[in-house]
N, C-alpha and C. Protein backbone atom coordinates (compact mmCIF):
# COMPACT_ATOMS: atom_id res chain seq x y z
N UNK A 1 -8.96 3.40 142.14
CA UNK A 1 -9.54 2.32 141.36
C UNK A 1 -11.03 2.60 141.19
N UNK A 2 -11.16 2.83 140.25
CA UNK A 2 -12.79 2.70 139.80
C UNK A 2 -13.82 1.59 139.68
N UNK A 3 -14.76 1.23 140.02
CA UNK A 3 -15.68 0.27 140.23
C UNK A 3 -16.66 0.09 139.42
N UNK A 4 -16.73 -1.14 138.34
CA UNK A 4 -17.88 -1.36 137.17
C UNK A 4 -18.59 -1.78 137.62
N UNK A 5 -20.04 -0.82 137.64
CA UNK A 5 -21.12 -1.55 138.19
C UNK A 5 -21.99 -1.82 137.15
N UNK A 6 -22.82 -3.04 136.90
CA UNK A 6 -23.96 -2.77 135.92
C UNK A 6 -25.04 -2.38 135.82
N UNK A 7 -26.12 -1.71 134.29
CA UNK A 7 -26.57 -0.53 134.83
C UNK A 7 -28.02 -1.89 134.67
N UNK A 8 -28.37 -1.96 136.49
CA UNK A 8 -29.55 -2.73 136.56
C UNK A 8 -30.71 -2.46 135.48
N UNK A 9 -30.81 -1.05 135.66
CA UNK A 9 -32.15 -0.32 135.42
C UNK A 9 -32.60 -0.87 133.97
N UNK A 10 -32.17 -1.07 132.62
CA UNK A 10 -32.03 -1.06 132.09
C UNK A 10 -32.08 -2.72 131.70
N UNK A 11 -31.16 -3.20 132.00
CA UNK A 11 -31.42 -4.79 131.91
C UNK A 11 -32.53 -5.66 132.86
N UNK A 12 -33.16 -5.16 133.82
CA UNK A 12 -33.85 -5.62 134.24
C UNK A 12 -35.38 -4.89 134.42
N UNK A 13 -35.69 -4.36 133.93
CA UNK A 13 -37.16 -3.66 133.45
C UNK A 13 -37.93 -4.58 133.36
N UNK A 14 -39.38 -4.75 133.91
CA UNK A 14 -40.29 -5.75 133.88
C UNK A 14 -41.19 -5.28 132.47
N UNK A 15 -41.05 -4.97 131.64
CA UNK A 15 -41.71 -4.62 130.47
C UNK A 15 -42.11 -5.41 129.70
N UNK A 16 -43.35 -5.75 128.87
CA UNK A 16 -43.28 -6.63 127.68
C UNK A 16 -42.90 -5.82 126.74
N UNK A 17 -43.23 -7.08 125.27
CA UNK A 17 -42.56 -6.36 124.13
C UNK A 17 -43.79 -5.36 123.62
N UNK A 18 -44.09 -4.21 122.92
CA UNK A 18 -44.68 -4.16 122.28
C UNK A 18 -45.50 -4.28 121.35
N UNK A 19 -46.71 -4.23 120.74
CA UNK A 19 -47.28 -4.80 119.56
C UNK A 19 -46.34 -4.31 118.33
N UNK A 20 -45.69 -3.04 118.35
CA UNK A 20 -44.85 -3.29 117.27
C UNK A 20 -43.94 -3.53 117.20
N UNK A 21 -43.27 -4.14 118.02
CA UNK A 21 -41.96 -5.08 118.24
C UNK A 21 -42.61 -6.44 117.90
N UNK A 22 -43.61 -6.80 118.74
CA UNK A 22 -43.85 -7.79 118.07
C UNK A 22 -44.30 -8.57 116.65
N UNK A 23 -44.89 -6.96 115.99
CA UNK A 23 -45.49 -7.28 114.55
C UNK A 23 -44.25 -7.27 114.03
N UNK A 24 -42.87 -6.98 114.36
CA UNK A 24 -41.68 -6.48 113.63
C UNK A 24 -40.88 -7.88 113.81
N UNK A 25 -41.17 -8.98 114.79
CA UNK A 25 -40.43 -9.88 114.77
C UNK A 25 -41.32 -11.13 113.90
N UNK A 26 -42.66 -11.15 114.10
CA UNK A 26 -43.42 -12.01 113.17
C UNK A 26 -43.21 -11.93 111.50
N UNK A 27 -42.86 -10.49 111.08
CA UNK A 27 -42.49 -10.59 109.67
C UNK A 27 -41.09 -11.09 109.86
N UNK A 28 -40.00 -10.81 110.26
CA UNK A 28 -38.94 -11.39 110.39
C UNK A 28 -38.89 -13.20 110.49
N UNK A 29 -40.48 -13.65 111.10
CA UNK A 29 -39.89 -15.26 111.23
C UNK A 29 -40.11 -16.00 110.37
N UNK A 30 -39.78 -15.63 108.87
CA UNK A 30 -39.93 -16.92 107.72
C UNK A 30 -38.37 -16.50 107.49
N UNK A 31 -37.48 -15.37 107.74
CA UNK A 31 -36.04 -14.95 107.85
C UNK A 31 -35.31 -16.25 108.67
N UNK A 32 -36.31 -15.90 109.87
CA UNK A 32 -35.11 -16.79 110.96
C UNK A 32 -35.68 -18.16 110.82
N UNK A 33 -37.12 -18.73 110.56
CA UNK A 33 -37.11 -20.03 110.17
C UNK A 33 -35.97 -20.32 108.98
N UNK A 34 -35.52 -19.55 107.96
CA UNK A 34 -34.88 -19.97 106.79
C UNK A 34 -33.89 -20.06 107.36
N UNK A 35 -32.96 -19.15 108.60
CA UNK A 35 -31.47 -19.00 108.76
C UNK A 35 -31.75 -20.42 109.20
N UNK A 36 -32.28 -20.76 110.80
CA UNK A 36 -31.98 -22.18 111.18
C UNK A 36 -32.15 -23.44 110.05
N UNK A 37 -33.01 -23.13 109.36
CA UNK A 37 -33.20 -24.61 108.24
C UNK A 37 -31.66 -24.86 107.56
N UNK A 38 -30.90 -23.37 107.11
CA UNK A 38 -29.65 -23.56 106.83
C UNK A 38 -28.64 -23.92 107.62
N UNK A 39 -28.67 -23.66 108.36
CA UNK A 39 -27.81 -24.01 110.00
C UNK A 39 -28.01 -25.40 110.38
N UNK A 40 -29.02 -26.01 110.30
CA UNK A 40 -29.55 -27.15 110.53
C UNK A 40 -28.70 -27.83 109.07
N UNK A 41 -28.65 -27.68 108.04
CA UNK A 41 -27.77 -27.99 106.76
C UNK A 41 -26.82 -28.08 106.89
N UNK A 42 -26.48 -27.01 107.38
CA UNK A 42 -24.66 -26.69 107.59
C UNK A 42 -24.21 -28.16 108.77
N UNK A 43 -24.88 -27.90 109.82
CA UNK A 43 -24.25 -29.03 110.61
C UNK A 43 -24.32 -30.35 110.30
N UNK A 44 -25.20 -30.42 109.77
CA UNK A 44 -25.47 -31.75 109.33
C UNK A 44 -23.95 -32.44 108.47
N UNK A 45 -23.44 -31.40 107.72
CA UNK A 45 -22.37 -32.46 107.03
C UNK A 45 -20.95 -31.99 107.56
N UNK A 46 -21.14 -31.23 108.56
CA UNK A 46 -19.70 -31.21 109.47
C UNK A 46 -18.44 -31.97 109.11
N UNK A 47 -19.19 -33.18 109.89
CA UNK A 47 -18.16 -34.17 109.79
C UNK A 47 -18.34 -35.19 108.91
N UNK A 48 -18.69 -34.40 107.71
CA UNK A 48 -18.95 -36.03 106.68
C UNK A 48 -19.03 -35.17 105.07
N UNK A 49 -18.22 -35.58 104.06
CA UNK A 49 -18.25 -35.09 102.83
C UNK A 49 -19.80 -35.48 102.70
N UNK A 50 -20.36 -34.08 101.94
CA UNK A 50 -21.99 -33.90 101.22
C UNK A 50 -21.69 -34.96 100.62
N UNK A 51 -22.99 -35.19 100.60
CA UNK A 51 -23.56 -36.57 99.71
C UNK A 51 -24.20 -35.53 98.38
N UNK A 52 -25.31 -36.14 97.49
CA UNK A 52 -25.94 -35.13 96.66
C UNK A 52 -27.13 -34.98 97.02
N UNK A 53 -27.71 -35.94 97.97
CA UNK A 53 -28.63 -35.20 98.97
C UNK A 53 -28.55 -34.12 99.49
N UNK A 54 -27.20 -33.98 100.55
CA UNK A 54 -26.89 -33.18 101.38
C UNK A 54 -26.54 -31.56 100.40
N UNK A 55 -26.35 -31.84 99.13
CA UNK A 55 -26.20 -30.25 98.51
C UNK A 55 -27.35 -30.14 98.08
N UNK A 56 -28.37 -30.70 97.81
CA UNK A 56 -29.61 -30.00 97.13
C UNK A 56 -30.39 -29.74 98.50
N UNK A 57 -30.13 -30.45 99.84
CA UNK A 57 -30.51 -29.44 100.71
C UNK A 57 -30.45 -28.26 101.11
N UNK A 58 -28.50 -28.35 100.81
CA UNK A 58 -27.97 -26.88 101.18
C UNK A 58 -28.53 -25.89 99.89
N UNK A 59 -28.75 -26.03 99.19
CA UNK A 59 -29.38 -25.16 97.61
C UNK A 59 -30.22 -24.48 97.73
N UNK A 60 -31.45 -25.80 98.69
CA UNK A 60 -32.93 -25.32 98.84
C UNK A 60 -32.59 -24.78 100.35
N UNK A 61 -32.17 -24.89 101.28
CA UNK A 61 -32.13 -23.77 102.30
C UNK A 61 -31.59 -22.36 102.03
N UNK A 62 -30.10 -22.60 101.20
CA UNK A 62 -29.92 -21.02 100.51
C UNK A 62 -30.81 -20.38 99.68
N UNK A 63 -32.02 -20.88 98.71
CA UNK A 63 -32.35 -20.76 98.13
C UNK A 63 -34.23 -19.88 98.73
N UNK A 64 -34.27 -20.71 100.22
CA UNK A 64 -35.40 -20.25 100.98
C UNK A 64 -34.66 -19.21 101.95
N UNK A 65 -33.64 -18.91 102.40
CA UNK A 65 -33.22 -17.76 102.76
C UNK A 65 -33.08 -16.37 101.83
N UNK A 66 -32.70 -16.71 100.60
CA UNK A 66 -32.88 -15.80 100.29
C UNK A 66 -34.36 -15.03 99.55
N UNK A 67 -34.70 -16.20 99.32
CA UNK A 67 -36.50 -15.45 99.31
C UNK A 67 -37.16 -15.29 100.27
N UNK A 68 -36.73 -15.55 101.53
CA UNK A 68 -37.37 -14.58 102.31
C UNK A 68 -36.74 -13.22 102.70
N UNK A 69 -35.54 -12.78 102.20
CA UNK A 69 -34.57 -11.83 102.49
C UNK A 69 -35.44 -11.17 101.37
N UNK A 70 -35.44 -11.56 100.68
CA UNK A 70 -35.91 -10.61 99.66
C UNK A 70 -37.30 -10.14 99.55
N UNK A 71 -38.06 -11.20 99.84
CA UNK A 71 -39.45 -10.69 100.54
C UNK A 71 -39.81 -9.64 101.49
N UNK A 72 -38.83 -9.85 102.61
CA UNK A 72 -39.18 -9.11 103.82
C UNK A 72 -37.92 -7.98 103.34
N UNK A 73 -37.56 -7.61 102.17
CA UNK A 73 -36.51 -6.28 102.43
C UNK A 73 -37.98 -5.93 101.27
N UNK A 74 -38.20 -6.26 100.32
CA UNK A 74 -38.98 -5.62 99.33
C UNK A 74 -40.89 -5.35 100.13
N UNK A 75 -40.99 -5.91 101.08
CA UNK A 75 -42.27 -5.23 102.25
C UNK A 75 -41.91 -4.22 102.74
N UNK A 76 -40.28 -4.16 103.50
CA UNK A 76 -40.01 -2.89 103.90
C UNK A 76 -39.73 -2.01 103.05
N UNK A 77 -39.98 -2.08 102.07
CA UNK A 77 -39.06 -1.13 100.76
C UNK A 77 -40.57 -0.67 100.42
N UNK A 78 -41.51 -1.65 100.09
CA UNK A 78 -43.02 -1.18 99.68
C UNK A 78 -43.68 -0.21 101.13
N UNK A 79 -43.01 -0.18 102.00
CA UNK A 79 -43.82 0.26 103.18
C UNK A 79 -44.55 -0.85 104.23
N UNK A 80 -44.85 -2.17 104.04
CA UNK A 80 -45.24 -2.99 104.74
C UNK A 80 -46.79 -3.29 103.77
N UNK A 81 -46.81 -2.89 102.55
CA UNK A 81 -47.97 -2.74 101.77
C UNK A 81 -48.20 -4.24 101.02
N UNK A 82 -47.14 -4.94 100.98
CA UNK A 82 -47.19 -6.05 100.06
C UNK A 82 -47.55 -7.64 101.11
């Protein structure tokens, strides 16, 4: 019988993040502010048929996700120049 051990070394490293990990997650957070604003949409009408409030929210959260998808793919596409 063989024995799974986990590999400490690796998951437990006292390291911070880097400055460019970190400059790499700050352009990413108008991405992940947009995913939760949609997520935050989505649950909201779970358990309850949209109202027409509730879809011009969901519109404008799809609508701010994808401009920031498209922002932050067309920075990486410019080089980080824009």
């Amino acid at each position: 019988m063989k024995l799974i051990v986990a590999a400490t070394e690796a998951v437990t490293q006292d390291s911070e993040p880097t400055a460019a990990e970190l400059a790499a997650i700050e352009a990413e957070m108008p991405v992940i502010t947009a995913e939760v604003d949609l997520l935050d949409a989505q649950i909201a009408i779970l358990d309850r048929v949209p109202t027409e409030v509730d879809e011009r929210r969901l519109r404008r959260a799809r609508r701010r996700l994808l401009d920031a998808r498209t922002s932050l793919a067309n920075r990486d596409t410019l080089g980080g120049a824009a």
